[in-house]
PDB file of N, CA and C in Angstrom:
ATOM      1  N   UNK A   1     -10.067  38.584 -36.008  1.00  0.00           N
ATOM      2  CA  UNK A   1     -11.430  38.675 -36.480  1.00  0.00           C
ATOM      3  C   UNK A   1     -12.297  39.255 -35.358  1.00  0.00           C
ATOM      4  N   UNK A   2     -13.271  40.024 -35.481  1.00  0.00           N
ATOM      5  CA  UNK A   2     -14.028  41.091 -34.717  1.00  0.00           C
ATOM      6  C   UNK A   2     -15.090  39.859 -34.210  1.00  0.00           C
ATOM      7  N   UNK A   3     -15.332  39.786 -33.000  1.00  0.00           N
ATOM      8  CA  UNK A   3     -16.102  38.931 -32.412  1.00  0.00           C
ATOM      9  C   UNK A   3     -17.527  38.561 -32.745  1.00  0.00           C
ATOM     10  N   UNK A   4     -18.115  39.939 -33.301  1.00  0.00           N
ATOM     11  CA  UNK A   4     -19.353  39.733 -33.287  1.00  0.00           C
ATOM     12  C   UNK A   4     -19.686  39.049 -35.004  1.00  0.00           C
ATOM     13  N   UNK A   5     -18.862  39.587 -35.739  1.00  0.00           N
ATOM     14  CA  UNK A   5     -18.588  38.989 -37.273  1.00  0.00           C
ATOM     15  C   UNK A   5     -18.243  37.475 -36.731  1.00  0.00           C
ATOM     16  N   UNK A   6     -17.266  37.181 -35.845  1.00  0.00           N
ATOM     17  CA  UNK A   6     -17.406  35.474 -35.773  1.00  0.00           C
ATOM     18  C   UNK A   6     -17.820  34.797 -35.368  1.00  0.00           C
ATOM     19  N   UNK A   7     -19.255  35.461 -34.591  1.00  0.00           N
ATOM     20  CA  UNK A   7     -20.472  35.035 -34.061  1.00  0.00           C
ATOM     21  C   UNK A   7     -21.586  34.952 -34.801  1.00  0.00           C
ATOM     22  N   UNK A   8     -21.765  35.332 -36.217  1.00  0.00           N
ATOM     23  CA  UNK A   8     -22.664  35.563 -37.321  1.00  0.00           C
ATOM     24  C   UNK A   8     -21.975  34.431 -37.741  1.00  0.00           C
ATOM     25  N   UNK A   9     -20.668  34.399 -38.185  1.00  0.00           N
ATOM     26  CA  UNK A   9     -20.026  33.605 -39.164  1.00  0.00           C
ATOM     27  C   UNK A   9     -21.024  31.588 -39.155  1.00  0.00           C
ATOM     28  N   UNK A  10     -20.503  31.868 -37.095  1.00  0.00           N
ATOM     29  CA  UNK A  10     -20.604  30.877 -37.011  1.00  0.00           C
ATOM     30  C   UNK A  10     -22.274  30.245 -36.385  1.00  0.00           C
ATOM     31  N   UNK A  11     -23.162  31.504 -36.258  1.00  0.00           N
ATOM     32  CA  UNK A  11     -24.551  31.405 -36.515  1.00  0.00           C
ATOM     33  C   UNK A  11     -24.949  31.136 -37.897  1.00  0.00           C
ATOM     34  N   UNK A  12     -24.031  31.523 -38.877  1.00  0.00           N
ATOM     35  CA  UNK A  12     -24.536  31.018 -40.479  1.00  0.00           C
ATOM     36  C   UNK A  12     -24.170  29.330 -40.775  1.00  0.00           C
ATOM     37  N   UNK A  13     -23.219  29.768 -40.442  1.00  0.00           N
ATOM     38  CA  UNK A  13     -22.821  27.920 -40.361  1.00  0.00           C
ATOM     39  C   UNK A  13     -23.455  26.845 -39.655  1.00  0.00           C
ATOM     40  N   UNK A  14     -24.002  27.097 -38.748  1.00  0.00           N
ATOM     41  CA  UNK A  14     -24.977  26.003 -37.918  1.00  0.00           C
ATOM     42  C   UNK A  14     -25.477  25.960 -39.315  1.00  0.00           C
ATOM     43  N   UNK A  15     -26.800  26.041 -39.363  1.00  0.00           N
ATOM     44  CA  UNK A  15     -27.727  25.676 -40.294  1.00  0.00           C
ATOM     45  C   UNK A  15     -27.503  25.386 -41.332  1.00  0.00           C
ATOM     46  N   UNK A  16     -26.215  26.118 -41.862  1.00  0.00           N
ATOM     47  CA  UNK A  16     -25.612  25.270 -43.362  1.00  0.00           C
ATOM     48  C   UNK A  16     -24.873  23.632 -43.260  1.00  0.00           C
ATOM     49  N   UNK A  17     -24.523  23.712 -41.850  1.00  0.00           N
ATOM     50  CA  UNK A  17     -23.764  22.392 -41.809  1.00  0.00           C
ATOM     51  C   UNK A  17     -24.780  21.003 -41.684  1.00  0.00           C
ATOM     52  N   UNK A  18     -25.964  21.765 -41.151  1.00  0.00           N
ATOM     53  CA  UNK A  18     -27.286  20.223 -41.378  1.00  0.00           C
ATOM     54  C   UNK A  18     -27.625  20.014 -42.000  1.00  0.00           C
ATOM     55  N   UNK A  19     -28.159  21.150 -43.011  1.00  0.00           N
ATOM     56  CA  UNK A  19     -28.606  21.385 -43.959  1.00  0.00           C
ATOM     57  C   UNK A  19     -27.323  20.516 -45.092  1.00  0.00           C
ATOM     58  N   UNK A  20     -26.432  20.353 -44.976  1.00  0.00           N
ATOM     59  CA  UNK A  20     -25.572  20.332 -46.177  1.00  0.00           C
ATOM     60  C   UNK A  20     -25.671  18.453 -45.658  1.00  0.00           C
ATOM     61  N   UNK A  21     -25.442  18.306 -44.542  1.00  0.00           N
ATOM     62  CA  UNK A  21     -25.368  16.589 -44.232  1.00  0.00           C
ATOM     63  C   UNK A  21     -26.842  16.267 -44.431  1.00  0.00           C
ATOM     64  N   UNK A  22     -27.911  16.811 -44.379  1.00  0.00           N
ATOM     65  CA  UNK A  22     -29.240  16.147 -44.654  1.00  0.00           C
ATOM     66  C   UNK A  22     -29.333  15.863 -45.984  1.00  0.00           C
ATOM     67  N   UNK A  23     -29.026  16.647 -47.033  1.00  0.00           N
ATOM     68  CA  UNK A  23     -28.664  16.934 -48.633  1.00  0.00           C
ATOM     69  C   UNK A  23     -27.888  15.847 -49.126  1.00  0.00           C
ATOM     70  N   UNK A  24     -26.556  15.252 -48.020  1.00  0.00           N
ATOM     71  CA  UNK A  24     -25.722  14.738 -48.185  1.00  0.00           C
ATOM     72  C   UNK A  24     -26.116  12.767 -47.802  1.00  0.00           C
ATOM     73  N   UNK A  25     -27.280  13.363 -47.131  1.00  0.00           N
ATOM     74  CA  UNK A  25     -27.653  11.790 -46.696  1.00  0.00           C
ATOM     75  C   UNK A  25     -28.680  11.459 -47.837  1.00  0.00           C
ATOM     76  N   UNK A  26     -29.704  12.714 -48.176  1.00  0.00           N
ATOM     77  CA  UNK A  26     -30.530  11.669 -49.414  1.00  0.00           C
ATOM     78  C   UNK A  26     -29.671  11.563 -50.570  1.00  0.00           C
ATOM     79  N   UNK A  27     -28.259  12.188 -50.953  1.00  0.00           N
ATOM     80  CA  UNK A  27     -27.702  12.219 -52.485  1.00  0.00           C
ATOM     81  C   UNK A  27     -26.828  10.758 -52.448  1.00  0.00           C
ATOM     82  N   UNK A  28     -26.679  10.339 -51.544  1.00  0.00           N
ATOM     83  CA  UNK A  28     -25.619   9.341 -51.365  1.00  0.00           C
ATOM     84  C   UNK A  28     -26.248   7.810 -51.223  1.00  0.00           C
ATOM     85  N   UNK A  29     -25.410   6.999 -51.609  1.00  0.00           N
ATOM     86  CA  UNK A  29     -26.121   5.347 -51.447  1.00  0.00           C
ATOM     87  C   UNK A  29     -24.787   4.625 -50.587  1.00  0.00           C
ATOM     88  N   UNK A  30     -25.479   3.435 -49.873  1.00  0.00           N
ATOM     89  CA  UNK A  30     -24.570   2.650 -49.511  1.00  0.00           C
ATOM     90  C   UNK A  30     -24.205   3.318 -48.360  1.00  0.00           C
ATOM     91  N   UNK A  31     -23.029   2.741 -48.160  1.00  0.00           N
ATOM     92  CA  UNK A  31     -21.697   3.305 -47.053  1.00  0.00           C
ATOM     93  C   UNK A  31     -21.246   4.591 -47.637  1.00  0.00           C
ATOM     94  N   UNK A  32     -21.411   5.398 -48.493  1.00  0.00           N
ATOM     95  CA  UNK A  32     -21.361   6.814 -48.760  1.00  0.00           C
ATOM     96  C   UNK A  32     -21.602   7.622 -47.699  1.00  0.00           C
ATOM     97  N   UNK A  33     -22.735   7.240 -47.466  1.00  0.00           N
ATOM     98  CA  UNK A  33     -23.713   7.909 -46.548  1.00  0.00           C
ATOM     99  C   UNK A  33     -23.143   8.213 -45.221  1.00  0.00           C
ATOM    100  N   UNK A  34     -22.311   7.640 -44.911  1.00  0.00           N
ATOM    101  CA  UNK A  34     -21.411   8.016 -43.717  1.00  0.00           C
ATOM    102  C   UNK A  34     -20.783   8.885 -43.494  1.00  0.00           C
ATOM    103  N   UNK A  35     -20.253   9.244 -44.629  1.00  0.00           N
ATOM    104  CA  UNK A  35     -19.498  10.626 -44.993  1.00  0.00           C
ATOM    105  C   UNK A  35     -20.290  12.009 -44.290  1.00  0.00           C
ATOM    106  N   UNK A  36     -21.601  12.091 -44.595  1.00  0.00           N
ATOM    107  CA  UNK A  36     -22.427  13.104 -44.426  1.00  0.00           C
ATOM    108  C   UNK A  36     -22.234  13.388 -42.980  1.00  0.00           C
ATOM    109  N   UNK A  37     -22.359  12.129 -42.198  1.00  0.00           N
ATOM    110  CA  UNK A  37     -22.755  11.989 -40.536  1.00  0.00           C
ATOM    111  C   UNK A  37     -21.927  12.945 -39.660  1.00  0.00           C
ATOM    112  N   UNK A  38     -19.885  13.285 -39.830  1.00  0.00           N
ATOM    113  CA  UNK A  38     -19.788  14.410 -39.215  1.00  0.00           C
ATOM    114  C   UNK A  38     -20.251  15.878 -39.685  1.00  0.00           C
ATOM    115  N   UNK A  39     -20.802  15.744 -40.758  1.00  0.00           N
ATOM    116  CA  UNK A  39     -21.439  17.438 -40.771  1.00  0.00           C
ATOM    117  C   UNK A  39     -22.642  17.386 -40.306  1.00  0.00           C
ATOM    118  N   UNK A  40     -23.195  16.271 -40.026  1.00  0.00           N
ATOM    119  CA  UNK A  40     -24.507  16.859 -39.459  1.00  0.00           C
ATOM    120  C   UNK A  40     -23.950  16.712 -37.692  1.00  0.00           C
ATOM    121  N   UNK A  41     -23.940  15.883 -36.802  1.00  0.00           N
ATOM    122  CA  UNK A  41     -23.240  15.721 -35.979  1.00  0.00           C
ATOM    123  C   UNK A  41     -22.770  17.206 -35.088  1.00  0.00           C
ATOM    124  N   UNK A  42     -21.661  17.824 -35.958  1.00  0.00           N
ATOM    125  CA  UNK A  42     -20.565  18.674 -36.041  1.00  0.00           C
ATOM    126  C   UNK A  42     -22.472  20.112 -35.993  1.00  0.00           C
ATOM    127  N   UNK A  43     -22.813  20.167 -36.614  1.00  0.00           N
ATOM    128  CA  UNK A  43     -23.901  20.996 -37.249  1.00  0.00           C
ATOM    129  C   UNK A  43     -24.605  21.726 -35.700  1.00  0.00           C
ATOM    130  N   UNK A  44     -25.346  19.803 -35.296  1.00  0.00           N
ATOM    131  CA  UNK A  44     -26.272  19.788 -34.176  1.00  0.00           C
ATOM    132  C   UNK A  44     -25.441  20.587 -33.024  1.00  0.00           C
ATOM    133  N   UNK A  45     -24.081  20.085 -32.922  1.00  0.00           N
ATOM    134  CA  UNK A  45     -23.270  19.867 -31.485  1.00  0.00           C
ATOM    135  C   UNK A  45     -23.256  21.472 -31.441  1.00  0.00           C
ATOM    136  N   UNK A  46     -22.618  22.197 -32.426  1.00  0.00           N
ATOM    137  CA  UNK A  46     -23.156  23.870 -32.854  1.00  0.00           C
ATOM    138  C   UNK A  46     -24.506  24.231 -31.887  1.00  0.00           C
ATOM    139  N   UNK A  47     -25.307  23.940 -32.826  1.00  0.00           N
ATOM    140  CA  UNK A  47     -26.993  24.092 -32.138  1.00  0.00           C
ATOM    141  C   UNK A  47     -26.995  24.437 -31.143  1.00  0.00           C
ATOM    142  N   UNK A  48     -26.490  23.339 -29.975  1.00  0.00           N
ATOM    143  CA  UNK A  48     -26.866  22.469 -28.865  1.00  0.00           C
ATOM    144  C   UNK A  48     -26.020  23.830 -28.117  1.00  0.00           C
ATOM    145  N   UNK A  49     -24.534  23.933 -28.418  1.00  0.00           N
ATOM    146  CA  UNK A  49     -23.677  24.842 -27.649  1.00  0.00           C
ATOM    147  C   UNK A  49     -23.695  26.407 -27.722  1.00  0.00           C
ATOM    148  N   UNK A  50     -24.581  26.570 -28.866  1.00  0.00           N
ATOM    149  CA  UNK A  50     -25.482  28.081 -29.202  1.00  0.00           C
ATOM    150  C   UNK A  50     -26.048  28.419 -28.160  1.00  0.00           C
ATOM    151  N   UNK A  51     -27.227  27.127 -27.738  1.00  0.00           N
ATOM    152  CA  UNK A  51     -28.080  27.581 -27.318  1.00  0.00           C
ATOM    153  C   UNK A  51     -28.124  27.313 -25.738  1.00  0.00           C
ATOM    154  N   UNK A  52     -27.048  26.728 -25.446  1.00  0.00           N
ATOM    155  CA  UNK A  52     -26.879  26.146 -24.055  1.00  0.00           C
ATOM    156  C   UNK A  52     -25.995  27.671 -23.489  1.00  0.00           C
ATOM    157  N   UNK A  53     -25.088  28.183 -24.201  1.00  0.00           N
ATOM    158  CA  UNK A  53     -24.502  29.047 -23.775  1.00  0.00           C
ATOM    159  C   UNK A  53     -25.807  30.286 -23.963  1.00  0.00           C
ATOM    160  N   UNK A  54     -26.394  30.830 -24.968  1.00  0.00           N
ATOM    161  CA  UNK A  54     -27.397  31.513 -24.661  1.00  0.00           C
ATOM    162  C   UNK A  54     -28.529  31.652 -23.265  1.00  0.00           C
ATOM    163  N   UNK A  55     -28.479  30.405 -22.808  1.00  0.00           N
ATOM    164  CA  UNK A  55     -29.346  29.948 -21.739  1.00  0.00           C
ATOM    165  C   UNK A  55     -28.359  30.836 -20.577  1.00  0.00           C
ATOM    166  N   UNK A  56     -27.195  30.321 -20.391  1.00  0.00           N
ATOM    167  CA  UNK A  56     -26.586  30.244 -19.457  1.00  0.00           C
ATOM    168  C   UNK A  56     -25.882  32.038 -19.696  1.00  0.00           C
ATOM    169  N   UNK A  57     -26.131  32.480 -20.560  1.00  0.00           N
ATOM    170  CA  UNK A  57     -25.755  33.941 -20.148  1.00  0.00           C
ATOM    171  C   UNK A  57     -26.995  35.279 -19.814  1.00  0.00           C
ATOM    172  N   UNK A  58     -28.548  34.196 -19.925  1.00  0.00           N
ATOM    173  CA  UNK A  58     -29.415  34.702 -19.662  1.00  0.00           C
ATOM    174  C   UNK A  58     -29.880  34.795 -18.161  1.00  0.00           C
ATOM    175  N   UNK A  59     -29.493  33.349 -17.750  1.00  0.00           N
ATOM    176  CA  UNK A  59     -29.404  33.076 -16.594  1.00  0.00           C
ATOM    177  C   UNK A  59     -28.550  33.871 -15.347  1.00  0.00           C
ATOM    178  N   UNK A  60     -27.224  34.190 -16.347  1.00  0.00           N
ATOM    179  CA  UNK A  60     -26.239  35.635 -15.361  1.00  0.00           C
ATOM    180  C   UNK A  60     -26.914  36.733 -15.135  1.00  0.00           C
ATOM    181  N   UNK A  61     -27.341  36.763 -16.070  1.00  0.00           N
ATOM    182  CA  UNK A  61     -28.190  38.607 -16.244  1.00  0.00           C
ATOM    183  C   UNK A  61     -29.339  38.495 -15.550  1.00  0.00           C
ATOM    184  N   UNK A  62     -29.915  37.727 -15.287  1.00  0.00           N
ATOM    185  CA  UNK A  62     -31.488  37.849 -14.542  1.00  0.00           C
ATOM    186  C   UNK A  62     -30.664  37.666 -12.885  1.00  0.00           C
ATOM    187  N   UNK A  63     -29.905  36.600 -13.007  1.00  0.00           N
ATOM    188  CA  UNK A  63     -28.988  36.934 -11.362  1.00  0.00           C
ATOM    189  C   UNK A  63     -28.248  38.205 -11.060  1.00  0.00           C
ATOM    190  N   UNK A  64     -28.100  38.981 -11.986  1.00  0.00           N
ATOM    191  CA  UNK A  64     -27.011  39.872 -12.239  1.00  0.00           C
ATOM    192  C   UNK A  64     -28.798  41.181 -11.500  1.00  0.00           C
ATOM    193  N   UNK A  65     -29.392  41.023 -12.457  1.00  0.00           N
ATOM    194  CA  UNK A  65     -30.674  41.573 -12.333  1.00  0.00           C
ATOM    195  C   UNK A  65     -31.015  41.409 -10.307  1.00  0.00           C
ATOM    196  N   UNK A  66     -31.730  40.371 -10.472  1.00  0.00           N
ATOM    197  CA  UNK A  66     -32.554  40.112  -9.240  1.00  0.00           C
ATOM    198  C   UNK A  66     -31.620  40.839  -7.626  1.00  0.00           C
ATOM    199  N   UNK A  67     -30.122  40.750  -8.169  1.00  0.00           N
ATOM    200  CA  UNK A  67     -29.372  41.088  -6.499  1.00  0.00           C
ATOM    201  C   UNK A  67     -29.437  42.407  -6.620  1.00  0.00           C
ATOM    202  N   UNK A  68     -29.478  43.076  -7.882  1.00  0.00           N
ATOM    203  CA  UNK A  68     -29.507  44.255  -7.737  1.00  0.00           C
ATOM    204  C   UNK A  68     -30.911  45.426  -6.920  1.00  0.00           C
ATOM    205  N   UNK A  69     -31.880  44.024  -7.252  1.00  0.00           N
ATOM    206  CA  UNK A  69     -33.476  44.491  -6.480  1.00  0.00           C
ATOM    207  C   UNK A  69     -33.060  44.370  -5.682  1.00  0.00           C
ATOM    208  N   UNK A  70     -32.338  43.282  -4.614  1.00  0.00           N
ATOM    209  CA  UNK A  70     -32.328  42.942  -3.492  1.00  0.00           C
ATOM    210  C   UNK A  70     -31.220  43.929  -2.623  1.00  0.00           C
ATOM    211  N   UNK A  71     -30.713  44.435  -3.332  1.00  0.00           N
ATOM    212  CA  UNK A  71     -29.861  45.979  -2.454  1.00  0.00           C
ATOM    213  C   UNK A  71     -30.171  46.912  -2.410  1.00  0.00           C
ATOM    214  N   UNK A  72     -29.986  47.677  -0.974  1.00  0.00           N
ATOM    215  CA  UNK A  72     -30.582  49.115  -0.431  1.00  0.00           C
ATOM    216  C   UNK A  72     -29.995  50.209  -1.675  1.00  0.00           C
TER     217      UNK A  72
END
């Protein structure tokens, strides 16, 4: 699979997977409701590693950037 297609794939899926456990927490009663908890969970942890790795490859490039000012 072509990288950038399984980088969409899995940018579409974040938001469907909270979205589907939030859906999943008001449709459900009881101990049902538990069921929902690894898709949302699973959803966030997505989010979290989106955007932590986004950080951290922004962070290369501005270092990647700045040494390059700093050479003759």
């Amino acid at each position: 699979m072509r990288p950038d297609l399984q980088r969409g794939l899995l940018a579409a899926a974040t938001p469907f997977l909270i979205l589907l456990g939030i859906v999943a927490l008001l449709l459900r009663q009881g101990s049902d409701r538990l069921q929902a908890i690894p898709a949302l969970v699973i959803g966030c942890a997505l989010l979290a590693q989106t955007s932590w790795s986004w950080r951290r490859r922004r962070r290369a490039l501005l270092a990647k950037l700045r040494s390059r000012d700093l050479e003759p």
